[in-house]
PDB file of N, CA and C in Angstrom:
ATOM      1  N   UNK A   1     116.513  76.992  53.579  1.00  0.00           N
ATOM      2  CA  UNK A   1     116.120  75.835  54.324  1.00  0.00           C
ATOM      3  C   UNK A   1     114.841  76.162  55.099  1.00  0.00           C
ATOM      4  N   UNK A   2     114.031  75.484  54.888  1.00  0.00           N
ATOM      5  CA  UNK A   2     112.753  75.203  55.603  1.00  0.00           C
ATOM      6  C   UNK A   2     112.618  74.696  57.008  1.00  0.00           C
ATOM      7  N   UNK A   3     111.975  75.518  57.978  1.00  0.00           N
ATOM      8  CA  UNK A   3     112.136  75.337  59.333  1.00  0.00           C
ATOM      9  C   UNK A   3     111.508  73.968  59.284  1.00  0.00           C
ATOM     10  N   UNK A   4     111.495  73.098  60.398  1.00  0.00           N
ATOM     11  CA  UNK A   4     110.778  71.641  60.693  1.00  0.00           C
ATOM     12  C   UNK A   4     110.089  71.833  61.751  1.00  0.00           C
ATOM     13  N   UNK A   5     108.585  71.202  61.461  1.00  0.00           N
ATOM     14  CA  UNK A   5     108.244  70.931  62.708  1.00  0.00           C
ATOM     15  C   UNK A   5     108.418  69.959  63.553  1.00  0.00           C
ATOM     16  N   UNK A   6     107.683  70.644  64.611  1.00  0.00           N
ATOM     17  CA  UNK A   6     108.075  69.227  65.796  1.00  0.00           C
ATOM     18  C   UNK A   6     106.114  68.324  65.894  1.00  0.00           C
ATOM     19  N   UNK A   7     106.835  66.969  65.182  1.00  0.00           N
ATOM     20  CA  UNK A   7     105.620  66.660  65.160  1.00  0.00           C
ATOM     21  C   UNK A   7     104.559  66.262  66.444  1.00  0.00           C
ATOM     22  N   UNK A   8     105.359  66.116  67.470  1.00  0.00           N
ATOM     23  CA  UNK A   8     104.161  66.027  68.673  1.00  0.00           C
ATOM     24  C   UNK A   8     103.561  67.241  69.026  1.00  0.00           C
ATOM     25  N   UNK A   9     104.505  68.033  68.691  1.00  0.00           N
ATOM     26  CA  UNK A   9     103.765  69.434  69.296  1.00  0.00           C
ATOM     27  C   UNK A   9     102.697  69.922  68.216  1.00  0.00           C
ATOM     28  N   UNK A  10     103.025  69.554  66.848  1.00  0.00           N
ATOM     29  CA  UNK A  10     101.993  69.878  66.137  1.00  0.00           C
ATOM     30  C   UNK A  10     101.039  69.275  65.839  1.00  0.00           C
ATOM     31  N   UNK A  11     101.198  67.930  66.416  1.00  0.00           N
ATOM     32  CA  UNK A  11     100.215  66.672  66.616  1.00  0.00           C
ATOM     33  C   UNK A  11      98.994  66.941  67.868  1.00  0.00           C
ATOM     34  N   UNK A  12      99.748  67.776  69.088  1.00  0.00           N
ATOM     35  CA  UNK A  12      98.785  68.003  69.876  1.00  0.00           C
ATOM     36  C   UNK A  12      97.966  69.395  70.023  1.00  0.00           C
ATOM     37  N   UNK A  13      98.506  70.519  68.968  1.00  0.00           N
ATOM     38  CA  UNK A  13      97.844  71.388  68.596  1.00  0.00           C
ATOM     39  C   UNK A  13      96.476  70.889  67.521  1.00  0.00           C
ATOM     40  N   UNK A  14      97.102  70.399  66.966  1.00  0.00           N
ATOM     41  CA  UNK A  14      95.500  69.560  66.163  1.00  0.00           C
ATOM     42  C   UNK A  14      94.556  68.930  67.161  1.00  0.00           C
ATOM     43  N   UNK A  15      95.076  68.041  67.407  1.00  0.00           N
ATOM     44  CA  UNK A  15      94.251  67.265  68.974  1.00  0.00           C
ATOM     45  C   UNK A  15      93.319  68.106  69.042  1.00  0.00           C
ATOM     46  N   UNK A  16      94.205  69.194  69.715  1.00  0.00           N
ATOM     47  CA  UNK A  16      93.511  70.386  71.278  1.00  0.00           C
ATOM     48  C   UNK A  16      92.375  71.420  70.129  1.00  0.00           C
ATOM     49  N   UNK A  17      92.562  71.777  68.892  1.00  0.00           N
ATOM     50  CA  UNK A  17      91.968  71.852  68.277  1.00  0.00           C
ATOM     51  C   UNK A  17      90.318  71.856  67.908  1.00  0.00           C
ATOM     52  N   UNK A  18      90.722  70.248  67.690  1.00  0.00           N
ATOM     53  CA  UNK A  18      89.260  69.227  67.251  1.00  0.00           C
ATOM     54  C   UNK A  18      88.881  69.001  68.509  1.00  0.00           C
ATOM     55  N   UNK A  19      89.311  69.261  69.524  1.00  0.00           N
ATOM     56  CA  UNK A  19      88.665  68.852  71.004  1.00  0.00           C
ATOM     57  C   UNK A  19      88.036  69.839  71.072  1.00  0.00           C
ATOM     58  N   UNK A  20      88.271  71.528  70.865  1.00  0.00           N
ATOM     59  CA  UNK A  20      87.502  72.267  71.460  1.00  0.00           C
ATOM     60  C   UNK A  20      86.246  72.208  70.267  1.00  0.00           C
ATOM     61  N   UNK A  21      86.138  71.903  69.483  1.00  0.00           N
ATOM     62  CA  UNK A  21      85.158  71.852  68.473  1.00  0.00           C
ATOM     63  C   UNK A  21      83.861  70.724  68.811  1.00  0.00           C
ATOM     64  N   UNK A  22      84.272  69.608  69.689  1.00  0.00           N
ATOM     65  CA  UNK A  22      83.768  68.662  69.338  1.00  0.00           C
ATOM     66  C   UNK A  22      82.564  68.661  71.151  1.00  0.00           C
ATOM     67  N   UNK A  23      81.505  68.379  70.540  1.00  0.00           N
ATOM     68  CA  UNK A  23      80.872  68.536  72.382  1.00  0.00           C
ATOM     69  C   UNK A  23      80.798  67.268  72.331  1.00  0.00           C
ATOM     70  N   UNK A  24      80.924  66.778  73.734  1.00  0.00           N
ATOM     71  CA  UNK A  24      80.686  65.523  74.927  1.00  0.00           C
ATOM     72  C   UNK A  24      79.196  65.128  75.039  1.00  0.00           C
ATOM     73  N   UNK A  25      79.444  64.024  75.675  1.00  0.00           N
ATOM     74  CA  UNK A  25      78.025  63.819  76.450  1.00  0.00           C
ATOM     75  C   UNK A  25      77.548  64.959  77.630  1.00  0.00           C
ATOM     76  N   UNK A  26      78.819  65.146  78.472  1.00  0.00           N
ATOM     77  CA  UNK A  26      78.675  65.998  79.265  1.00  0.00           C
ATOM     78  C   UNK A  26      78.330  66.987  78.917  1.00  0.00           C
ATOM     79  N   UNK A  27      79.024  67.924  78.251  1.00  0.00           N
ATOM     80  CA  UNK A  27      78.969  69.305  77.205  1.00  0.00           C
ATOM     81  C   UNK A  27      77.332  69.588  77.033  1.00  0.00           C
ATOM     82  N   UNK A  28      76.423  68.511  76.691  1.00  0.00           N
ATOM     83  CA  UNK A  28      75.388  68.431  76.171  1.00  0.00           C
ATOM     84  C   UNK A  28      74.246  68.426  77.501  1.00  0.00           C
ATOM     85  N   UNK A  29      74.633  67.261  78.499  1.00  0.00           N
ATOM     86  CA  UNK A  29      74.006  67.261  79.219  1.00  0.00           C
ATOM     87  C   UNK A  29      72.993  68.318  80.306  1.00  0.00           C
ATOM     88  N   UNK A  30      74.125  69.028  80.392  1.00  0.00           N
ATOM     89  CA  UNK A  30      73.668  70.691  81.668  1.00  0.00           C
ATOM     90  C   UNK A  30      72.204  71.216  80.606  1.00  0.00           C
ATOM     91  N   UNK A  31      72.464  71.703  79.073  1.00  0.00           N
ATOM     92  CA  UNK A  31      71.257  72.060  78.495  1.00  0.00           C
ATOM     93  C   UNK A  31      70.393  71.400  78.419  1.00  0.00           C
ATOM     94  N   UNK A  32      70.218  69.710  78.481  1.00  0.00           N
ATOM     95  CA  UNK A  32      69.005  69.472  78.529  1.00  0.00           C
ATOM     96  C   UNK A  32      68.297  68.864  79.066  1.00  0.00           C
ATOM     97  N   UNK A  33      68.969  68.786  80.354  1.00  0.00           N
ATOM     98  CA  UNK A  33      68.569  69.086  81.592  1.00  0.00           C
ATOM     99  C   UNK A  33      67.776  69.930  81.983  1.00  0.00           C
ATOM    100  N   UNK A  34      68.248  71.480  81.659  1.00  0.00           N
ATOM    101  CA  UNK A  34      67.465  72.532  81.698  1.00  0.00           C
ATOM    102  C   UNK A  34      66.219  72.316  80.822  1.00  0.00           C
ATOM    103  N   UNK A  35      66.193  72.314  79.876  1.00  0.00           N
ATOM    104  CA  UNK A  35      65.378  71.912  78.674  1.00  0.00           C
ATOM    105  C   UNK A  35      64.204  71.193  79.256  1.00  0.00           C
ATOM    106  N   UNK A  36      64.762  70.234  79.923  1.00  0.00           N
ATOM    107  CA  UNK A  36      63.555  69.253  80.230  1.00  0.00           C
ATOM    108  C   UNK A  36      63.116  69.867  81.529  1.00  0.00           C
ATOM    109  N   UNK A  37      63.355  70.771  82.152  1.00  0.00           N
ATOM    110  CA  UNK A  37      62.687  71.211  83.544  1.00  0.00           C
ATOM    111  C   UNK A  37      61.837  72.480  83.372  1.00  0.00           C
ATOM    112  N   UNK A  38      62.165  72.691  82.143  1.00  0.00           N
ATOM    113  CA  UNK A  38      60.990  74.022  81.744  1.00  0.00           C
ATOM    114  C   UNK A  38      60.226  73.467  80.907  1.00  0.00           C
ATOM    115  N   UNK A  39      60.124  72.232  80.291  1.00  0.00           N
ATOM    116  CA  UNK A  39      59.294  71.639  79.646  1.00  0.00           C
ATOM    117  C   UNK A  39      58.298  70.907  80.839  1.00  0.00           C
ATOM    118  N   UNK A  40      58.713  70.802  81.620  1.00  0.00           N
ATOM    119  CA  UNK A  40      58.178  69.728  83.120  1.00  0.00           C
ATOM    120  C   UNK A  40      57.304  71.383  83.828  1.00  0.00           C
ATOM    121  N   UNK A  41      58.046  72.228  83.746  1.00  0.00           N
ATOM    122  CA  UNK A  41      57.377  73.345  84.353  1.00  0.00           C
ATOM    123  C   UNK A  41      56.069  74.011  83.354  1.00  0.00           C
ATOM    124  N   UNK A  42      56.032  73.382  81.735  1.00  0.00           N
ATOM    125  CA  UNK A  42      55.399  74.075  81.229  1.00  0.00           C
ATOM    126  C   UNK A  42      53.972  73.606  81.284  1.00  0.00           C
ATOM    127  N   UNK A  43      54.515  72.455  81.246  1.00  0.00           N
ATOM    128  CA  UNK A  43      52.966  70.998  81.230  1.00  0.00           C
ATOM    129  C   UNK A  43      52.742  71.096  82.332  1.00  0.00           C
ATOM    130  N   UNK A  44      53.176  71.478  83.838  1.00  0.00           N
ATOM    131  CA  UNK A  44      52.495  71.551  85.127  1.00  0.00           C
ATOM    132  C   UNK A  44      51.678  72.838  84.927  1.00  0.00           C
ATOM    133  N   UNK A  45      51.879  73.473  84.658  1.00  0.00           N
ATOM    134  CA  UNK A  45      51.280  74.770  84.240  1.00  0.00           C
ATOM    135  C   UNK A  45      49.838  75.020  82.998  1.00  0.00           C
ATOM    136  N   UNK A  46      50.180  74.204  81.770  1.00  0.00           N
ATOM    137  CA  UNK A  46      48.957  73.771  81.148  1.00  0.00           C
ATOM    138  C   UNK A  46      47.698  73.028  81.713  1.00  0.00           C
ATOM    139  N   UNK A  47      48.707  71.937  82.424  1.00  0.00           N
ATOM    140  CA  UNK A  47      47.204  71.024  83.157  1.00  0.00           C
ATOM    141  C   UNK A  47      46.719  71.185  84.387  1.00  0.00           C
ATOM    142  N   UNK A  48      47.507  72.707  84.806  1.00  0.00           N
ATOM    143  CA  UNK A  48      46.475  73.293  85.936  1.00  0.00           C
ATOM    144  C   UNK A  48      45.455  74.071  85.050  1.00  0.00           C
ATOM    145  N   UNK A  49      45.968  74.760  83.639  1.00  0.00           N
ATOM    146  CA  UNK A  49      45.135  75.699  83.454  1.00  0.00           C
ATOM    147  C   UNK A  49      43.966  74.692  82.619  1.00  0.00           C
ATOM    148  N   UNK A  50      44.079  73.155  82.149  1.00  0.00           N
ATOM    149  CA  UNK A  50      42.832  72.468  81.701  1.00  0.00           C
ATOM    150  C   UNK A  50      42.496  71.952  82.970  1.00  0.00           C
ATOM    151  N   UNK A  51      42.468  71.288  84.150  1.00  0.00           N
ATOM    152  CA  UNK A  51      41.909  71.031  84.742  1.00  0.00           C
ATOM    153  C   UNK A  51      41.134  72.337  85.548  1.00  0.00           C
ATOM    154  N   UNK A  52      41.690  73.751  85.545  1.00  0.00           N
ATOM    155  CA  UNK A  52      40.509  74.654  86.040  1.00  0.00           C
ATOM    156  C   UNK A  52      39.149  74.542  84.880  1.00  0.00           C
ATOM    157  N   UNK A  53      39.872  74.779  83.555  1.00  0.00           N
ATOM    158  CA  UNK A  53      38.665  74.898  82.582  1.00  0.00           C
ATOM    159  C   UNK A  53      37.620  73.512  82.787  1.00  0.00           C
ATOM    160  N   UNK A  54      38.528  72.261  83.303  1.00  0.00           N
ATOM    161  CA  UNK A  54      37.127  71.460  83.197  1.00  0.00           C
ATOM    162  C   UNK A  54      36.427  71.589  83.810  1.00  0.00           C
ATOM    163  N   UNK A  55      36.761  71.929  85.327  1.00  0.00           N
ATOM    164  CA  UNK A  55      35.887  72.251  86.911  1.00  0.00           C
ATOM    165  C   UNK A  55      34.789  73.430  86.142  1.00  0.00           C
ATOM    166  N   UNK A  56      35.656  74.463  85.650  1.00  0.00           N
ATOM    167  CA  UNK A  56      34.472  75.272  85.068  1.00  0.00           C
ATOM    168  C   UNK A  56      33.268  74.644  84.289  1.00  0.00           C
ATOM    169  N   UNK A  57      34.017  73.950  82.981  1.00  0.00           N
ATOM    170  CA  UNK A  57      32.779  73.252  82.415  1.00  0.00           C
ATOM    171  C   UNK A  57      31.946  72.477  83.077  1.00  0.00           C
ATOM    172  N   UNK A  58      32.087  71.476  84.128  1.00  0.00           N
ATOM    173  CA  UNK A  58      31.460  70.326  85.159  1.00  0.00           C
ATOM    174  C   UNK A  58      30.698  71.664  85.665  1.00  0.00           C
ATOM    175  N   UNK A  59      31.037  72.899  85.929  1.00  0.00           N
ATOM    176  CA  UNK A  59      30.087  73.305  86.977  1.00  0.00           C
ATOM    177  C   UNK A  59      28.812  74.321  85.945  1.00  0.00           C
ATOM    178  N   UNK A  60      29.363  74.842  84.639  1.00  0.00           N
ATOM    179  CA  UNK A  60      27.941  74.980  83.662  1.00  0.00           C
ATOM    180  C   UNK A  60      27.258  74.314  83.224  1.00  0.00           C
ATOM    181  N   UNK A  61      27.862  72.711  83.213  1.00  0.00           N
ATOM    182  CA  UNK A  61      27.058  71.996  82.310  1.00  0.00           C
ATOM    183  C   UNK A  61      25.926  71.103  83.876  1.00  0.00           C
ATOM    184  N   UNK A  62      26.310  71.609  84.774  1.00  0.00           N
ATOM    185  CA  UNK A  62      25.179  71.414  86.134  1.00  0.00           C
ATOM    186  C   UNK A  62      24.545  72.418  86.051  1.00  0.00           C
ATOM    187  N   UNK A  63      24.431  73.765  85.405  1.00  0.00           N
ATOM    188  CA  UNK A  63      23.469  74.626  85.923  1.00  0.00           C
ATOM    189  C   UNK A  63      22.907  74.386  84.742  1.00  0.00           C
ATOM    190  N   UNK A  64      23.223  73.922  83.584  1.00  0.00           N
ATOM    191  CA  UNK A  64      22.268  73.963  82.694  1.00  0.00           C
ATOM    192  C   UNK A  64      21.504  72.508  82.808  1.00  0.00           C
ATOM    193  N   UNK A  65      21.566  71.131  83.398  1.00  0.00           N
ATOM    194  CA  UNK A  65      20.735  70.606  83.507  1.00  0.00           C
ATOM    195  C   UNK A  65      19.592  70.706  85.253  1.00  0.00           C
ATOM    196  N   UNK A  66      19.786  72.090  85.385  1.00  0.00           N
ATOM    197  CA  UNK A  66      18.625  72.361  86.542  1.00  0.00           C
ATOM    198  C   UNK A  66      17.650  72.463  85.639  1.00  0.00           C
ATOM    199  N   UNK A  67      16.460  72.468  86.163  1.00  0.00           N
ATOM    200  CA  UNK A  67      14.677  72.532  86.450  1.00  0.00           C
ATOM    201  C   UNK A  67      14.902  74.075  85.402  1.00  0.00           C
ATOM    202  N   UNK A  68      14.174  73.918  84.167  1.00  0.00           N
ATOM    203  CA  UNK A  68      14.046  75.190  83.503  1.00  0.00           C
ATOM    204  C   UNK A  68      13.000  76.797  84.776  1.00  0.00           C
ATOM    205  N   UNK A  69      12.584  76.225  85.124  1.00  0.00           N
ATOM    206  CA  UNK A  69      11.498  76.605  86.634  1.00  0.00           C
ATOM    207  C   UNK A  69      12.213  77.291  87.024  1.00  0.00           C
ATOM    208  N   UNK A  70      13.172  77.372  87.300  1.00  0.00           N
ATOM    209  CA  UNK A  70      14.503  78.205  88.438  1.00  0.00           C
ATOM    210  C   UNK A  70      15.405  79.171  87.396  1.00  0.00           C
ATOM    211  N   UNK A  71      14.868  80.016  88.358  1.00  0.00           N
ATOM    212  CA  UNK A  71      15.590  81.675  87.792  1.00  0.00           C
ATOM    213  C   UNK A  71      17.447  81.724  88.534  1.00  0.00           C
ATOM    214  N   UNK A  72      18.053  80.783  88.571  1.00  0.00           N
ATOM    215  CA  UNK A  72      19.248  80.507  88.971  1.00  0.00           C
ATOM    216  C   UNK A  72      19.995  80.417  88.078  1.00  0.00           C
ATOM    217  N   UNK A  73      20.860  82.807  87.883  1.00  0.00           N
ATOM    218  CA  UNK A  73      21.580  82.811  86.568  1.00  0.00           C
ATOM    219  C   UNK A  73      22.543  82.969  87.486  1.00  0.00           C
ATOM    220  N   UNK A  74      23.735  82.087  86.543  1.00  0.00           N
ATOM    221  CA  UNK A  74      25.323  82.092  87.158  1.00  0.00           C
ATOM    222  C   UNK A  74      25.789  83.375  87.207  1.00  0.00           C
ATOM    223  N   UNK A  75      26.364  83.615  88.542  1.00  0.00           N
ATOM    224  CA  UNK A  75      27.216  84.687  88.938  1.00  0.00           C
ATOM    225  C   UNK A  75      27.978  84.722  87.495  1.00  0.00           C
ATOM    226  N   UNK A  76      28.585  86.156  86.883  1.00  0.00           N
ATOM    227  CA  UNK A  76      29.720  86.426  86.303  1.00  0.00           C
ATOM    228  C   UNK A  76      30.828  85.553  86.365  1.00  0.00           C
ATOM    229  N   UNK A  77      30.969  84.543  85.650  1.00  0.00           N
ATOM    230  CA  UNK A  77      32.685  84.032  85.146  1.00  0.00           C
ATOM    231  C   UNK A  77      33.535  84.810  84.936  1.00  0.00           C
ATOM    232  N   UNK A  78      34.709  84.745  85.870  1.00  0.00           N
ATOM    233  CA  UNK A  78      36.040  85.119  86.130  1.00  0.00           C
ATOM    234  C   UNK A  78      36.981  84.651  84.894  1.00  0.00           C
ATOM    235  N   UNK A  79      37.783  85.773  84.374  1.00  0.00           N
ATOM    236  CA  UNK A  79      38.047  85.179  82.883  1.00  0.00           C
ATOM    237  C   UNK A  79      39.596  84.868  83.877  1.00  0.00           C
ATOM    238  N   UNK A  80      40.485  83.572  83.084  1.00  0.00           N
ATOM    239  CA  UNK A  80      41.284  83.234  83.398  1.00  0.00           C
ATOM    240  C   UNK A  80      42.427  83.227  82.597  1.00  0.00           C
ATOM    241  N   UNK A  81      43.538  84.060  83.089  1.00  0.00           N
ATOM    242  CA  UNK A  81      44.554  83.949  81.931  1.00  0.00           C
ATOM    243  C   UNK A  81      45.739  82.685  82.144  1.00  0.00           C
TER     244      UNK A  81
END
């Protein structure tokens, strides 16, 4: 004779199962969250480093429309990482 199961109990082992398998909204949420705050941190960080490069460019492309007359060579540029 073949033991029987008990079908709720083996009904809620399946359940509990496919539940731990399955992610939430929540489950999901905490990562990309994160996700999006190092993406927010990455682009604050790029468009400081293009808005220095433009200040740089605005300030060569003024020494090159001075008076050819003037011996006014730019200090050494600071390389920027």
């Amino acid at each position: 004779m073949t033991p029987r199961l008990n079908a709720k109990r083996f009904e809620r082992l399946i359940i509990d199962r496919i539940r731990a398998h399955i992610r939430t909204e929540s489950d999901v949420r905490d990562p990309v969250k994160l996700v999006n705050e190092e993406m927010d941190s990455v682009i604050t960080e790029q468009q400081e480093r293009l808005d220095a490069a433009e200040a740089e460019l605005v300030e060569i492309r003024r020494r090159m429309d001075r008076p050819r007359g003037r011996r006014d060579y730019p200090r050494e540029v600071s390389s920027r990482t």
